[in-house]
C-alpha atoms as a PDB file:
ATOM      1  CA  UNK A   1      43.572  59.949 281.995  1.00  0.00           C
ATOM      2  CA  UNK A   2      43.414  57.705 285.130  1.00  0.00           C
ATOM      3  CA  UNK A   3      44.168  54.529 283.451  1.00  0.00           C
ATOM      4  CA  UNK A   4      47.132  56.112 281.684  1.00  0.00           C
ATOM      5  CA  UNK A   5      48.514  57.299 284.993  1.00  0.00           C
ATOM      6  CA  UNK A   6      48.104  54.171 286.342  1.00  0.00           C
ATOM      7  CA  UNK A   7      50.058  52.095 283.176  1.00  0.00           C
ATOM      8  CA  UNK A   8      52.765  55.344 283.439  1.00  0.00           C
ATOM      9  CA  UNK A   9      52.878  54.372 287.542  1.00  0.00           C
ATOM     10  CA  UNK A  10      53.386  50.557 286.924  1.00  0.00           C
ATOM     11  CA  UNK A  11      56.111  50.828 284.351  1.00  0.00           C
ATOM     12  CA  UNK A  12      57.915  53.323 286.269  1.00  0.00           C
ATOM     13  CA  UNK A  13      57.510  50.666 289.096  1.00  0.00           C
ATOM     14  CA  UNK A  14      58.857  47.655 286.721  1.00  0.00           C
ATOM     15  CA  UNK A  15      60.837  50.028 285.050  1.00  0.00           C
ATOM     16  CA  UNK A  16      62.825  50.523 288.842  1.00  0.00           C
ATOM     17  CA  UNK A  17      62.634  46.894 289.687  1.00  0.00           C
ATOM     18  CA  UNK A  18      60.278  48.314 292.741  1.00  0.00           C
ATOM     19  CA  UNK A  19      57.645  45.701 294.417  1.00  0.00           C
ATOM     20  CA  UNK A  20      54.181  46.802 293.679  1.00  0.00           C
ATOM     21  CA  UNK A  21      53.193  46.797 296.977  1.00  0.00           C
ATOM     22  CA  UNK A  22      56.788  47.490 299.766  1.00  0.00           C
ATOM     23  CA  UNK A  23      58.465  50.631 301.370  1.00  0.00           C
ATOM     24  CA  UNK A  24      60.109  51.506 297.628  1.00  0.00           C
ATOM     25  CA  UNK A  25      56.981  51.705 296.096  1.00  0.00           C
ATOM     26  CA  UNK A  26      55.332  54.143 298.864  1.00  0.00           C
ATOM     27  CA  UNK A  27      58.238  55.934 298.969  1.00  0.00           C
ATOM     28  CA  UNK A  28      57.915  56.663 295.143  1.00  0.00           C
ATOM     29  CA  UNK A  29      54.619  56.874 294.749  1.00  0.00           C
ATOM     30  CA  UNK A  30      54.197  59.092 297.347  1.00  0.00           C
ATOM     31  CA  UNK A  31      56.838  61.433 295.845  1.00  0.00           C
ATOM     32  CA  UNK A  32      55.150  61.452 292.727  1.00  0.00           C
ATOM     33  CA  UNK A  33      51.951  62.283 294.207  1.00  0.00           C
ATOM     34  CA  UNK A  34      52.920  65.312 296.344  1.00  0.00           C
ATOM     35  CA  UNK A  35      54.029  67.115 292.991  1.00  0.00           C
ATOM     36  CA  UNK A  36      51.192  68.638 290.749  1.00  0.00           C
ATOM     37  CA  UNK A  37      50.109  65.225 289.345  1.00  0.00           C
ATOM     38  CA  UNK A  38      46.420  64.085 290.205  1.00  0.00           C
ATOM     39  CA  UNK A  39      46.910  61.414 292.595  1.00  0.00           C
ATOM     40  CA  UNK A  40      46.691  59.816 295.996  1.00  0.00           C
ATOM     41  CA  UNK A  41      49.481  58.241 297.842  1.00  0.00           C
ATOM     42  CA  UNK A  42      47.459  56.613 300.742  1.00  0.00           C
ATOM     43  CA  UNK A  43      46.193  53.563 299.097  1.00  0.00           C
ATOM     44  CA  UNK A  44      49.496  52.556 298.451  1.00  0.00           C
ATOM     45  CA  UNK A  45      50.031  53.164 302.151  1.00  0.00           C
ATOM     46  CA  UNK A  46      46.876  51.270 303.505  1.00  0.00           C
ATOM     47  CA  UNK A  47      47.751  48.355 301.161  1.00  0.00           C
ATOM     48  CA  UNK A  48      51.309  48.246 302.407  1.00  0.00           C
ATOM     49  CA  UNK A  49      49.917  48.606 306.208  1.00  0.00           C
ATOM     50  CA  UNK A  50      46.572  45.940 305.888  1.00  0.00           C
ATOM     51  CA  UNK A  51      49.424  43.383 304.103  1.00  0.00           C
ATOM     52  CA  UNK A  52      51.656  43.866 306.922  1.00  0.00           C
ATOM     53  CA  UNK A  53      50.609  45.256 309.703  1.00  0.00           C
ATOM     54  CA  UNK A  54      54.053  45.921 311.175  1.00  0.00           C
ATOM     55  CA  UNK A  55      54.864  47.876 308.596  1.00  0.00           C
ATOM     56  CA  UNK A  56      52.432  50.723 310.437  1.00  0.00           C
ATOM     57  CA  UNK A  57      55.258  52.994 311.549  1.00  0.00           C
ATOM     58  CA  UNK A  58      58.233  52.266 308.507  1.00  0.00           C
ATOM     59  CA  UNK A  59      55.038  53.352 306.198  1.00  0.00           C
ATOM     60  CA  UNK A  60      53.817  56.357 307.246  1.00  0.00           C
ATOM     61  CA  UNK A  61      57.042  57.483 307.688  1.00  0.00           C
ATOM     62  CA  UNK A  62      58.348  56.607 304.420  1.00  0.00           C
ATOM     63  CA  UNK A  63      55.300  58.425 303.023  1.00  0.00           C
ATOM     64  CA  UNK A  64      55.976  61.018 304.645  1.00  0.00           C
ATOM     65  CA  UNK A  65      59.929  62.057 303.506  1.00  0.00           C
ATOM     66  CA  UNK A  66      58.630  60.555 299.642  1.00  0.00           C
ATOM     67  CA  UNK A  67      55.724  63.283 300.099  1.00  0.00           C
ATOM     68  CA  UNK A  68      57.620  65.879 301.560  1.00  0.00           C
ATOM     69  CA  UNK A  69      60.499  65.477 298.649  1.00  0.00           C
ATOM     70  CA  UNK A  70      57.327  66.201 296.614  1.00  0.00           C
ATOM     71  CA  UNK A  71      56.564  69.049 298.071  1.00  0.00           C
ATOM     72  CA  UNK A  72      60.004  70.431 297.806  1.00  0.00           C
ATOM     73  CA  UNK A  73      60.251  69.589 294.355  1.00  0.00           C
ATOM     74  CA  UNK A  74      56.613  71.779 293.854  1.00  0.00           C
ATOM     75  CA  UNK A  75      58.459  74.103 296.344  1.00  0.00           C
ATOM     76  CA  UNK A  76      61.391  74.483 293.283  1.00  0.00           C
ATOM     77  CA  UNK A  77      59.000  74.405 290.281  1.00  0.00           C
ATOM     78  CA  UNK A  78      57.470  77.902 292.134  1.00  0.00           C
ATOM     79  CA  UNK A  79      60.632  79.072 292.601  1.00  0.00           C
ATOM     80  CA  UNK A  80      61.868  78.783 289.100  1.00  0.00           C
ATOM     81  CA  UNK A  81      58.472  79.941 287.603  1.00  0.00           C
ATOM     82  CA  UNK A  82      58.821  82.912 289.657  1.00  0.00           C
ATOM     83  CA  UNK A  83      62.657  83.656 288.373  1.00  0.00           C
ATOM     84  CA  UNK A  84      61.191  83.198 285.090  1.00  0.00           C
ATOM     85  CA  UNK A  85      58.376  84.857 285.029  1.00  0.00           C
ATOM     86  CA  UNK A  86      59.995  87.860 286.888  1.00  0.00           C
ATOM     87  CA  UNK A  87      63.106  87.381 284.020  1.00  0.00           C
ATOM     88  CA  UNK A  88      60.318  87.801 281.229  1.00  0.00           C
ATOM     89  CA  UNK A  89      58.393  90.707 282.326  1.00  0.00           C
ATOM     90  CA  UNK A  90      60.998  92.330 284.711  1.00  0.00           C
ATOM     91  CA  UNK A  91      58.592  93.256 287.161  1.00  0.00           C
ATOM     92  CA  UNK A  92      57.591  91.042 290.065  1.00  0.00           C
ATOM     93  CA  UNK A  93      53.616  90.157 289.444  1.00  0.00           C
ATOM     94  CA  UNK A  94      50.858  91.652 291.156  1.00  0.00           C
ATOM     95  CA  UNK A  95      49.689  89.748 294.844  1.00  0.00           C
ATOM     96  CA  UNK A  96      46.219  88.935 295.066  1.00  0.00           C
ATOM     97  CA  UNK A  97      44.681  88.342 298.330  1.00  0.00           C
ATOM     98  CA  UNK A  98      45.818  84.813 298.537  1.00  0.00           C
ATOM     99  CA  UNK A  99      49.142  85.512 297.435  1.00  0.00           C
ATOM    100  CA  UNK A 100      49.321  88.116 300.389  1.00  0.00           C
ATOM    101  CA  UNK A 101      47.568  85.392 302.971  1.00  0.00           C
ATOM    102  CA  UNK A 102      50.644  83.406 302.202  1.00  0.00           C
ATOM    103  CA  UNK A 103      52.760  85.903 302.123  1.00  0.00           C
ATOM    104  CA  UNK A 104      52.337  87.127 305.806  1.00  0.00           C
ATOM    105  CA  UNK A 105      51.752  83.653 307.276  1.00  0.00           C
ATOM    106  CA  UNK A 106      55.583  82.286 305.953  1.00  0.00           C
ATOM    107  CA  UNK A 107      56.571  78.667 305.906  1.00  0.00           C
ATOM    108  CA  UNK A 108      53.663  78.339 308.306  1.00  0.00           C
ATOM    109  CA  UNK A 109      51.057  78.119 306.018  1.00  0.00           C
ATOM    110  CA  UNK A 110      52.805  75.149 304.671  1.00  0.00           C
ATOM    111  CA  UNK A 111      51.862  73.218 307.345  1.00  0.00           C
ATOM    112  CA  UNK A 112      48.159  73.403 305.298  1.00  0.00           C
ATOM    113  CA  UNK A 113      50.170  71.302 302.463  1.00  0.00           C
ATOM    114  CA  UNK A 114      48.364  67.730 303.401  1.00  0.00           C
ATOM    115  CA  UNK A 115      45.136  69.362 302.198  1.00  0.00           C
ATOM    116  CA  UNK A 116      43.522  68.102 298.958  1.00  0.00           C
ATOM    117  CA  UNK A 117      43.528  70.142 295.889  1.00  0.00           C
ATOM    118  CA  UNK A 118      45.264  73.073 297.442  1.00  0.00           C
ATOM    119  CA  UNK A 119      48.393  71.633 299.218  1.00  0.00           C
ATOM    120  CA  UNK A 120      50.502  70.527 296.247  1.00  0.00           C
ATOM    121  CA  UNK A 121      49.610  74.116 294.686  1.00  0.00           C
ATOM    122  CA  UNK A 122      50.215  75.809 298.298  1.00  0.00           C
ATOM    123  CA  UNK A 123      53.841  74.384 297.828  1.00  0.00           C
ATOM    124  CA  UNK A 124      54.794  75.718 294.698  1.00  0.00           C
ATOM    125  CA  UNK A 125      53.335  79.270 295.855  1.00  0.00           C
ATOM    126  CA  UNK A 126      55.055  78.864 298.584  1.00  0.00           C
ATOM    127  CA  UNK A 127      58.590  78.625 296.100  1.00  0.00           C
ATOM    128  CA  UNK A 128      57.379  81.426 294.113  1.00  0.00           C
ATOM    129  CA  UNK A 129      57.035  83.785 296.778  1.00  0.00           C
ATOM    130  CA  UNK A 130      60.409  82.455 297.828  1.00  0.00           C
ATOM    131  CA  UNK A 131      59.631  81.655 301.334  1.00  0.00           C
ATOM    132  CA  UNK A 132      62.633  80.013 302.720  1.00  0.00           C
ATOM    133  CA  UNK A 133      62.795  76.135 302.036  1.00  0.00           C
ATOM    134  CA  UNK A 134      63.974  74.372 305.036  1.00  0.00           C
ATOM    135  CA  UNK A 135      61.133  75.844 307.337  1.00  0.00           C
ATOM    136  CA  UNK A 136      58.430  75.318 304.557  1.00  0.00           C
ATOM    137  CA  UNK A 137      59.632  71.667 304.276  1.00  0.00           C
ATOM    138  CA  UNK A 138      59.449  71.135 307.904  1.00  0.00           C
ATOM    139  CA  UNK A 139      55.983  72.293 308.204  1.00  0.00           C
ATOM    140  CA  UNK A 140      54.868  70.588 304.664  1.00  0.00           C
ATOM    141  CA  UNK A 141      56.452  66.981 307.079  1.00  0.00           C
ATOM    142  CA  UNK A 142      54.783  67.884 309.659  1.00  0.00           C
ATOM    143  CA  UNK A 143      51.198  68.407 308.125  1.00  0.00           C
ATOM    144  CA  UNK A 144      52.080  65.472 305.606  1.00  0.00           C
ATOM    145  CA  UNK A 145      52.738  63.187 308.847  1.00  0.00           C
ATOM    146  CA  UNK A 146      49.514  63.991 310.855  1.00  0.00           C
ATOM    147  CA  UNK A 147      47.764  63.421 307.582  1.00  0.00           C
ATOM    148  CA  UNK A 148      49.445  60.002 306.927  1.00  0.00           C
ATOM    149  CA  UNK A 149      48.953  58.848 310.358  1.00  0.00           C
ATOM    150  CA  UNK A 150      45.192  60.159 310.303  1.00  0.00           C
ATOM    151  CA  UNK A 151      44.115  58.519 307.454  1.00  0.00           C
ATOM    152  CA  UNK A 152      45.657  55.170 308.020  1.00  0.00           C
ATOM    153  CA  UNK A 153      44.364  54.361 311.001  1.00  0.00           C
ATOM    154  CA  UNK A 154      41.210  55.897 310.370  1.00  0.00           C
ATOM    155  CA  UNK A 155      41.158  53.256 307.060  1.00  0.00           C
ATOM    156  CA  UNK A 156      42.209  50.483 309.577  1.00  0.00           C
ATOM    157  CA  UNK A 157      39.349  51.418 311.629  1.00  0.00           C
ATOM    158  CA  UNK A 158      36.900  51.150 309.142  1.00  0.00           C
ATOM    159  CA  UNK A 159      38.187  48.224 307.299  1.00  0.00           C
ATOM    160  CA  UNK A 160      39.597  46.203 309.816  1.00  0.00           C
ATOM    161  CA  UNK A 161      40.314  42.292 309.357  1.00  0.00           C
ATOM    162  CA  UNK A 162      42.798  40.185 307.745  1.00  0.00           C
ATOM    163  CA  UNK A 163      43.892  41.494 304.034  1.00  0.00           C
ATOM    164  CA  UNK A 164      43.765  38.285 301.294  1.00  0.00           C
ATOM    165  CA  UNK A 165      45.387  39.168 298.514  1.00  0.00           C
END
């Protein structure tokens, strides 16, 4: 399943004309990754970063719109499930606890969208239960940015040197 993802991620990438490794390429694969599929944008950014390191700021800030896009794309998949669903059985569905967590926190608990496994799903709850969309996708940058910056320079830390391609 990786290596497919991987082949469907490079001929989308050829596909666009996009440089494996540039701001295009983060931007995109960042999208991509902030929507249910199983994968990581921050290698993409750490290459980008270790190949130039002036590119520090431009990346993690390109990362974080393409991510955020993501997460307002999940953000409309919830929504429309929700229409649907509601369409179909027309009654709204029952709230577990979760469900009522996010509920009462609001676009807030968007902010937790940078965590693994949960955050891309927190998003599209977040659409479902219809919590307005500007506010969630401000939080979703916000937590998407500290998470971007976090990680990057925590990578640079560890692996610090020149990068030889």
């Amino acid at each position: 399943m990786e290596a497919a993802l991987h082949s469907a991620i490079a001929t989308l990438l050829a596909a666009l004309a996009l440089p494996k490794v540039g701001l295009s390429a983060v931007f995109v694969v960042a999208l991509l990754s902030a929507t249910l599929l199983p994968m990581g944008s921050e290698p993409a950014v750490f290459a980008l970063v270790k190949a130039d390191a002036d590119m520090f700021w431009p990346a993690i800030v390109v990362a974080t719109l393409g991510n955020t896009l993501g997460g307002g794309i999940s953000w409309a998949m919830g929504y429309g499930a929700e229409r649907g669903y509601e369409r179909l059985r027309h009654h709204a569905p029952q709230n577990p606890r979760l469900l009522q967590w996010l509920k009462q926190l609001g676009p807030k608990g968007c902010l937790l969208s940078w965590l693994p496994l949960v955050g891309d799903p927190l998003c599209a709850v977040a659409g479902w239960l219809r919590l307005p969309l500007l506010p969630c996708l401000a939080y979703m940058a916000v937590g998407k940015f500290l998470r971007y910056l976090l990680m990057t320079s925590a990578l640079l830390w560890l692996f610090p040197g020149e990068f030889v391609p």
